[in-house]
Every structure is written in structure tokens, then in C-alpha cells.
Protein backbone atom coordinates (compact mmCIF):
# COMPACT_ATOMS: atom_id res chain seq x y z
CA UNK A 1 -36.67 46.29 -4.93
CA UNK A 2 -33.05 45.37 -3.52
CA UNK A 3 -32.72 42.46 -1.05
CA UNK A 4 -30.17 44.34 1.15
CA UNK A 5 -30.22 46.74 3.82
CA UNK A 6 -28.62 50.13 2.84
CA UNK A 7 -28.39 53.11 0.07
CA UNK A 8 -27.84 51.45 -3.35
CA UNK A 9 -24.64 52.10 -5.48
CA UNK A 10 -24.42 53.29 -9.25
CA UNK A 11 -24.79 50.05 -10.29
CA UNK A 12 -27.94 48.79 -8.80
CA UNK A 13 -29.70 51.97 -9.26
CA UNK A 14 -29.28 51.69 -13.06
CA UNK A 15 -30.35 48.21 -12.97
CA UNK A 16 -33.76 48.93 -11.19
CA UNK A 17 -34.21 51.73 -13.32
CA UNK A 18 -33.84 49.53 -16.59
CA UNK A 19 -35.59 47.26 -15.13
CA UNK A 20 -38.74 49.70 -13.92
CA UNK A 21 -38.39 50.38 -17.56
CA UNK A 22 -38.88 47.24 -19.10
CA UNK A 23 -42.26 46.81 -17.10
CA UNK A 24 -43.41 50.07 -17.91
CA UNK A 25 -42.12 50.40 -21.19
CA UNK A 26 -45.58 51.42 -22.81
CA UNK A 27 -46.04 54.17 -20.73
CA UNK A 28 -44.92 57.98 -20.52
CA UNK A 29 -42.96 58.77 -17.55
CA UNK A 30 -42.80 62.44 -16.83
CA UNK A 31 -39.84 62.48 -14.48
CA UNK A 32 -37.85 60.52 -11.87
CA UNK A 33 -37.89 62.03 -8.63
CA UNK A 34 -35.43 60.67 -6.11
CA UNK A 35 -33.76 62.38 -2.25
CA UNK A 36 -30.50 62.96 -1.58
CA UNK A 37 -29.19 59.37 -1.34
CA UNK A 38 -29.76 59.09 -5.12
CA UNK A 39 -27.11 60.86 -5.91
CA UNK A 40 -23.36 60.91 -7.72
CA UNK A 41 -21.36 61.90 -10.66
CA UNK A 42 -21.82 58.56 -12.59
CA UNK A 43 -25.63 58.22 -11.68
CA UNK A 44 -26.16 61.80 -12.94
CA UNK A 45 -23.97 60.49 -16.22
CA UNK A 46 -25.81 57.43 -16.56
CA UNK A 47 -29.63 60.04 -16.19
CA UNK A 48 -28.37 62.65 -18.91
CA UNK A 49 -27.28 59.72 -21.27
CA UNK A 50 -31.32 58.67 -21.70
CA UNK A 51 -32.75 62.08 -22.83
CA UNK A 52 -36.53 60.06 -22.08
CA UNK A 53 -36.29 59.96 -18.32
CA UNK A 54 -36.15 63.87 -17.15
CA UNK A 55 -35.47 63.80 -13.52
CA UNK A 56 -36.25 65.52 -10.50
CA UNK A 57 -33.15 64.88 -7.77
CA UNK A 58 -32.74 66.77 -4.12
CA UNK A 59 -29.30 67.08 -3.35
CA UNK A 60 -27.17 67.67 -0.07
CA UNK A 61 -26.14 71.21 0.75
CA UNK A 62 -22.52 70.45 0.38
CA UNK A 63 -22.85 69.23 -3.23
CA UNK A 64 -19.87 71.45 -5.52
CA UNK A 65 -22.11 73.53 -8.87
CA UNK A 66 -20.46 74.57 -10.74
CA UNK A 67 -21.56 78.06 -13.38
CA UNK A 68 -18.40 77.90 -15.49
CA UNK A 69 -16.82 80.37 -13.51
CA UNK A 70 -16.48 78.94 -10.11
CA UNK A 71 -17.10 75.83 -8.14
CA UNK A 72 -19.40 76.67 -4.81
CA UNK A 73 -21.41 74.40 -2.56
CA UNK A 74 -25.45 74.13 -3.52
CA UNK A 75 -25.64 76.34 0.17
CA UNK A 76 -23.88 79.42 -0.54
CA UNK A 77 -24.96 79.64 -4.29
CA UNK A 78 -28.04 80.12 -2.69
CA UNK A 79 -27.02 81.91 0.73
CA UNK A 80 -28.73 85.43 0.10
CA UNK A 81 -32.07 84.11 -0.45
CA UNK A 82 -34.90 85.00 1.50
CA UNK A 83 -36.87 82.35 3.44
CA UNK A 84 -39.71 81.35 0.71
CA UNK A 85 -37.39 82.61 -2.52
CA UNK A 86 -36.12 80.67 -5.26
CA UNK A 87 -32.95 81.27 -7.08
CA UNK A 88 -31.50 78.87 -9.80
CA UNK A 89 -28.41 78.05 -11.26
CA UNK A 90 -27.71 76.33 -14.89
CA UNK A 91 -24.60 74.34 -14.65
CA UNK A 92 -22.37 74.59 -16.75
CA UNK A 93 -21.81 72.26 -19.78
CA UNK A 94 -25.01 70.49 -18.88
CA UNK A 95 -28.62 70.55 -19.01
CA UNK A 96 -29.62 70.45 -15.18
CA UNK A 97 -31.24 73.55 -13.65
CA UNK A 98 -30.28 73.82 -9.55
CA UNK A 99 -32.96 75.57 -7.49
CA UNK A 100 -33.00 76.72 -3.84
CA UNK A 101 -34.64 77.97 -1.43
CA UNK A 102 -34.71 78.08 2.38
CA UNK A 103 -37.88 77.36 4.59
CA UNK A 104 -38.76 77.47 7.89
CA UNK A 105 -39.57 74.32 9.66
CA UNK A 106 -42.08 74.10 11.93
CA UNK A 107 -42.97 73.91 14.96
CA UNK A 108 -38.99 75.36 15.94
CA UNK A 109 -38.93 77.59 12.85
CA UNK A 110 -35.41 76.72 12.26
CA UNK A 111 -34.29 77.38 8.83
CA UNK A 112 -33.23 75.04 6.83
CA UNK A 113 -32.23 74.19 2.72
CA UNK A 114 -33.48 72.43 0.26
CA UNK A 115 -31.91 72.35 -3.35
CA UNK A 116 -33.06 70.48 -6.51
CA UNK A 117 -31.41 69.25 -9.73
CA UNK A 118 -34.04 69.37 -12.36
CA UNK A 119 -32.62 68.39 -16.03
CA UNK A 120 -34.45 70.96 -18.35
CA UNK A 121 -36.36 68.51 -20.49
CA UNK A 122 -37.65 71.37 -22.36
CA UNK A 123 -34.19 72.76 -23.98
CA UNK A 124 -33.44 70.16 -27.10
């Protein structure tokens, strides 16, 4: 891993994942997953530029999607949905999928929301 204290930058991020990689280059990996902190315009880039490592991100409410016609944070692209729903969103220009969906937590039953950024490893 890193020998530092702290969320990673671009940088490092696509060195430990060439690295990961090159010790597991004889195997099939199905998807990265990563949380919110793994997140950012040139990371994304740097994903969608290797079409053989599909990825799985959650990102922060307040991220801008964008459909082609408008630019709207994750949270109100998703602000109509029922606790337990899904709704998606393609972005445009791109092959990531967005999903939503709010939950309740427990024990307080305060609702929260999670999104995901899937690229659709499945469209060629």
C-alpha cells in the first residue's frame, strides 16, 4: 500500500493499480470497486482508458452528471425516488451508468443516499 497517512492523489492511485496489475496479471478481474475518496475527473479518465478493468465507484452526493442536457448533482437526479428504489442515469458521452437510491439507516431511520458509477462493461 502507500507509506503515508491520507487519501491518495491521481497519481498514486494509478500507480497501485498498475502495479496490483502486474502481480495479478494472469488473472480475470471482474471489477474495481472503490468509496467515495476514489474519486476525480482524471482518475475516472485514467479507468475508461483500460476497457479490462470495469469498475464499480460510490460517489459523493454533490458530484455534477451530467445527461447531455443538463448538469445536476448525483442527489437531485435522484431526489423523487422512493426509499428502496433505484433510478439510473447514462452520462453523457461516456460509458458509466449512475444509480441511486435512498435507504433508511438504522437504528434512527434517517434517510440517507447512496449513488454508484458503474462503467457498462457490457456495451462494446
Amino acid at each position: 500500500m502507500l507509506d503515508k497517512k491520507g487519501n491518495s492523489n491521481t497519481r498514486e492511485r494509478c500507480e497501485l493499480w498498475n502495479r496490483f496489475l502486474e502481480i495479478f496479471a494472469d488473472r480475470k478481474i471482474d471489477f474495481l470497486t472503490a468509496d467515495r475518496e476514489f474519486v476525480g475527473e482524471e482518475w475516472f479518465d485514467y479507468l475508461l482508458c483500460d476497457p479490462y478493468t470495469p469498475f464499480r465507484i460510490r460517489i459523493r452526493k454533490n458530484t455534477l452528471l451530467d445527461d447531455g442536457e443538463k448538469e445536476l448533482r448525483a442527489d437531485v437526479c435522484f431526489q423523487d425516488l422512493q426509499v428502496g428504489v433505484c433510478g439510473f442515469l447514462a452520462v453523457e458521452g461516456s460509458k458509466i451508468l449512475v444509480g441511486g437510491t435512498h435507504r433508511n439507516s438504522q437504528p434512527w431511520g434517517q434517510r440517507y443516499f447512496d449513488c454508484l458509477c458503474r462503467w457498462l462493461d457490457w456495451i462494446s
